[in-house]
N, C-alpha and C. Protein backbone atom coordinates (compact mmCIF):
# COMPACT_ATOMS: atom_id res chain seq x y z
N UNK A 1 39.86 14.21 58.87
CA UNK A 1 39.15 15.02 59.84
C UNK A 1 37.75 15.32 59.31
N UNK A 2 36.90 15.04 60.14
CA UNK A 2 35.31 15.24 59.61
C UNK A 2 34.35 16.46 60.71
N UNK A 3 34.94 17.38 60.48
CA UNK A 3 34.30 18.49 61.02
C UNK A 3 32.82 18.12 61.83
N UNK A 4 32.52 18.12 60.85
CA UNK A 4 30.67 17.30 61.18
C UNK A 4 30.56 16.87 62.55
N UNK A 5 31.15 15.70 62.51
CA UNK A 5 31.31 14.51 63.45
C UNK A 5 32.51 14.86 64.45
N UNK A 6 33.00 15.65 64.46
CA UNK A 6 33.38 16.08 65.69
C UNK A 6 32.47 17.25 66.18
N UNK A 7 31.93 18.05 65.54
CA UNK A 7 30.66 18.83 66.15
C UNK A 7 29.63 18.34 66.71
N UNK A 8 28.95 17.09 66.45
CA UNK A 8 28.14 16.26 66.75
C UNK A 8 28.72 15.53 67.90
N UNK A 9 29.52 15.06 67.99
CA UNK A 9 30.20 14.49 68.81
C UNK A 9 30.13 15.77 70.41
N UNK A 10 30.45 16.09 70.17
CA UNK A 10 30.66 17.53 71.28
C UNK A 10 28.78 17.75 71.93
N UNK A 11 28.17 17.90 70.77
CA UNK A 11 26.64 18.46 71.39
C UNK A 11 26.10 16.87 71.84
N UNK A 12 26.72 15.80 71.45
CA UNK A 12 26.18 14.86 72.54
C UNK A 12 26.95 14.26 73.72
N UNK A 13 27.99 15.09 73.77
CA UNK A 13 28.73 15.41 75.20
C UNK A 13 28.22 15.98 76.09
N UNK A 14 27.94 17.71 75.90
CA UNK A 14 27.51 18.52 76.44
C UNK A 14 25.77 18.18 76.27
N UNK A 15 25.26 17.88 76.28
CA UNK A 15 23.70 17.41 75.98
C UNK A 15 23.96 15.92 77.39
N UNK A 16 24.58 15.28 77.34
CA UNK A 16 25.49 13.93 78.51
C UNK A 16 25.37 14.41 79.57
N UNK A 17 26.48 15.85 79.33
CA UNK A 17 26.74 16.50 80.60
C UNK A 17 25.48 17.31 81.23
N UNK A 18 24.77 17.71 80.87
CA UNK A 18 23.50 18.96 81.07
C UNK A 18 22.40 17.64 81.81
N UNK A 19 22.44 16.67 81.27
CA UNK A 19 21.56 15.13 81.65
C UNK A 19 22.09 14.94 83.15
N UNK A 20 23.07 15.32 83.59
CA UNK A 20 24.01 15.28 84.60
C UNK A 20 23.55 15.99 85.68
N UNK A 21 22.73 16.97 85.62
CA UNK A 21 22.36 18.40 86.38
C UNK A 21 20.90 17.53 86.76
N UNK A 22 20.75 17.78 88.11
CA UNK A 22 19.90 17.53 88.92
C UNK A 22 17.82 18.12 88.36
N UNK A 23 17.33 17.11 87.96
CA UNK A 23 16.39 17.31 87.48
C UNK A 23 16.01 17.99 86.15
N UNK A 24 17.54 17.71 85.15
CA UNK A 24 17.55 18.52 83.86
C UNK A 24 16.83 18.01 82.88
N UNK A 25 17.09 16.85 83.09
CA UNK A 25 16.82 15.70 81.93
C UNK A 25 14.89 15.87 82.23
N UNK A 26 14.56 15.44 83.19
CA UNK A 26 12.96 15.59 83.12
C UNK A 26 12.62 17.05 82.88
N UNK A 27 12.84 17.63 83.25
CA UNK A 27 12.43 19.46 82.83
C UNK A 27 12.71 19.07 81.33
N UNK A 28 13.76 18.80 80.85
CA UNK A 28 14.03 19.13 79.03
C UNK A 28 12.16 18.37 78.32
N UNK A 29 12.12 16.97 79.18
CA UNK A 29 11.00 16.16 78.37
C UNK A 29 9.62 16.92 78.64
N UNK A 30 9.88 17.58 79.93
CA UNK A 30 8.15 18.06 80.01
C UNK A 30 8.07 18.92 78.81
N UNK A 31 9.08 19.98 78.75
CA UNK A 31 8.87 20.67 77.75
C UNK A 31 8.45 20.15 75.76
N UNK A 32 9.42 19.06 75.81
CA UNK A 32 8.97 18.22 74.81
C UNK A 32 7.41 17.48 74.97
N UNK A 33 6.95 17.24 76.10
CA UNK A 33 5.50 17.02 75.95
C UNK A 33 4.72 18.45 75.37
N UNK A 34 5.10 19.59 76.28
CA UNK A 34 4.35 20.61 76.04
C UNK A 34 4.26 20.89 74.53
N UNK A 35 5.89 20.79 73.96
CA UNK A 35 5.54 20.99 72.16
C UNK A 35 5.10 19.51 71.33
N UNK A 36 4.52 18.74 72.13
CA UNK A 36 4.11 18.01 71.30
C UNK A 36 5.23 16.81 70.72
N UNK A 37 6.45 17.04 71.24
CA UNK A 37 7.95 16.03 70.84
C UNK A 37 7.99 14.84 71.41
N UNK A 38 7.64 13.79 71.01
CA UNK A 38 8.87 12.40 71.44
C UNK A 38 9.82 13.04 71.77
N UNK A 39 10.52 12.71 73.00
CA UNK A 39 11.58 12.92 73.77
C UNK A 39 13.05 13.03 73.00
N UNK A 40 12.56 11.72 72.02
CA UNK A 40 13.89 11.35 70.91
C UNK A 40 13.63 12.28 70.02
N UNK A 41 13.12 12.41 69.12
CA UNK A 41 12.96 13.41 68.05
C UNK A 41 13.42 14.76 68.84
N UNK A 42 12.80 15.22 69.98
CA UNK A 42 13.44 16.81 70.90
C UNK A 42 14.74 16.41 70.62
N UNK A 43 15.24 15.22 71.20
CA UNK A 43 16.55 15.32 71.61
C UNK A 43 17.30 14.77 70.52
N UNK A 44 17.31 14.74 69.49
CA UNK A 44 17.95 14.90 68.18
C UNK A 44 18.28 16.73 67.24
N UNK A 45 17.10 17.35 67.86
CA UNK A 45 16.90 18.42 67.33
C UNK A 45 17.93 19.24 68.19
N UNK A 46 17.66 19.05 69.58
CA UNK A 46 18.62 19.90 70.45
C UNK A 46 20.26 19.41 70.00
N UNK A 47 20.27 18.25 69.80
CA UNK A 47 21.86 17.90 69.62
C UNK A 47 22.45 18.24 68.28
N UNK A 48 21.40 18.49 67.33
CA UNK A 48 21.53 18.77 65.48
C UNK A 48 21.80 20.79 66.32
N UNK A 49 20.82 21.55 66.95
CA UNK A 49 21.08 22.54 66.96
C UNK A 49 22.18 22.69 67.97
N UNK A 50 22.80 21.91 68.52
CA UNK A 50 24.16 22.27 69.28
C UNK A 50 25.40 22.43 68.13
N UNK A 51 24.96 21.17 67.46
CA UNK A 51 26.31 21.08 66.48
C UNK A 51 26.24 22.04 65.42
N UNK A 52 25.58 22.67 65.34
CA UNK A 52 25.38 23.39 64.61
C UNK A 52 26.12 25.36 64.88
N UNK A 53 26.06 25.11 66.07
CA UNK A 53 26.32 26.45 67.40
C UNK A 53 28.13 26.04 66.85
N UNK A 54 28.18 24.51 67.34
CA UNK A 54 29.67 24.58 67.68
C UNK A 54 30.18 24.32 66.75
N UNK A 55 29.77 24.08 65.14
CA UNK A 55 29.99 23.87 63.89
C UNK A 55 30.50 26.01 63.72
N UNK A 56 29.97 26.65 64.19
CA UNK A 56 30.32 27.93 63.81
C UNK A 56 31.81 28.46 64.57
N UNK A 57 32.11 27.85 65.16
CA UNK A 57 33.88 27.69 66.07
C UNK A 57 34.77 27.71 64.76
N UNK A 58 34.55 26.62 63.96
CA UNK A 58 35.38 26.50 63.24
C UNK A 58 35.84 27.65 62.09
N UNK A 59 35.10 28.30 61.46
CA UNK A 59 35.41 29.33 60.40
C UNK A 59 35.96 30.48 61.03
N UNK A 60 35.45 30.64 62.41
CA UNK A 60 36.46 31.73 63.13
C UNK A 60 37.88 31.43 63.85
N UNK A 61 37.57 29.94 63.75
CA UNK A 61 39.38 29.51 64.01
C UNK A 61 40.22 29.85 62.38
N UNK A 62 39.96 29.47 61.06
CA UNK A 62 40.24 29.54 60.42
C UNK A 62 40.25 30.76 59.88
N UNK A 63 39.52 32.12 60.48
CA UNK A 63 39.75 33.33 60.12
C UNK A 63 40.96 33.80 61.17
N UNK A 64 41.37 33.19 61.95
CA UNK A 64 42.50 33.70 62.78
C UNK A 64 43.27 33.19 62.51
N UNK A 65 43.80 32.28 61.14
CA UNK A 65 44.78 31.56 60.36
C UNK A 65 45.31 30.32 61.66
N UNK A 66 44.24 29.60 61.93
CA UNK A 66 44.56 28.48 62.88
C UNK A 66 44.37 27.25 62.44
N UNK A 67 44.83 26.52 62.07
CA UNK A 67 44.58 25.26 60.80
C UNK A 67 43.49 24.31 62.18
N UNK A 68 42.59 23.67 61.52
CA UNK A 68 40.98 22.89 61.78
C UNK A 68 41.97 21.58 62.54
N UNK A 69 41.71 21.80 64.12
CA UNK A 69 41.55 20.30 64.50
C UNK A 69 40.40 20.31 65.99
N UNK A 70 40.12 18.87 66.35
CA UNK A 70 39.30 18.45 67.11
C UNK A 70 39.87 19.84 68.38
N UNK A 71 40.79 19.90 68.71
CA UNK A 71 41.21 20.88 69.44
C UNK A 71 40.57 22.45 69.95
N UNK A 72 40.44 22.81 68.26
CA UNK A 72 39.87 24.28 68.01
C UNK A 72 38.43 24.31 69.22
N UNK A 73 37.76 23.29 68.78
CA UNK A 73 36.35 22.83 69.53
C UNK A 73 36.47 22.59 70.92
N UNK A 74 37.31 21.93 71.29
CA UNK A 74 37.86 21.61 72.40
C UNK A 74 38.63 22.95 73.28
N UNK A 75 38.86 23.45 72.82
CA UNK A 75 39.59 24.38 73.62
C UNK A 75 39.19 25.90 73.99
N UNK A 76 37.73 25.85 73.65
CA UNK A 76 36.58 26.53 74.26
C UNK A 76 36.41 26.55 75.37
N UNK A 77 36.50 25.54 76.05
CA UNK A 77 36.81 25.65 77.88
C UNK A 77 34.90 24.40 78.63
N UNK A 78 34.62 24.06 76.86
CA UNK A 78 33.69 23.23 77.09
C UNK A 78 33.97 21.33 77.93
N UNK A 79 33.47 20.52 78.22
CA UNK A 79 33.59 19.60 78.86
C UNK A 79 34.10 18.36 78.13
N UNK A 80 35.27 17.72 77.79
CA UNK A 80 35.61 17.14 77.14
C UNK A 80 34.79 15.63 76.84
């Protein structure tokens, strides 16, 4: 089990899904023009700071004595 990579995995799900929403994806890039971002570099940063959000799931599953699987992440009620 690689924690990591199932966190990562998830913020480029939900980052998939948000691309999904009617005029999301161009609103995200203007804003990346405005700071000055390649689209790719933004959208590495947004998906490094998702996994990072959903990288913090895990130590509070494990403070509620719930042993670490893809699940814990999953069962947030986020989009599979």
């Amino acid at each position: 089990m690689d924690i990591w990579s199932d966190c990562s995995a998830w913020s480029r799900r939900i980052l998939a899904a948000a691309d999904r929403l009617s005029g999301y994806r161009h609103t995200r890039q203007r804003r990346y023009e405005g700071w000055w971002l390649h689209p790719d570099s933004g959208d590495a940063v947004v998906r490094t700071l998702l996994a990072l959000s959903i990288h913090v799931l895990v130590p509070d599953a494990v403070a509620q004595r719930r042993p670490y699987t893809p699940a814990v992440i999953g069962g947030y009620g986020w989009p599979p």
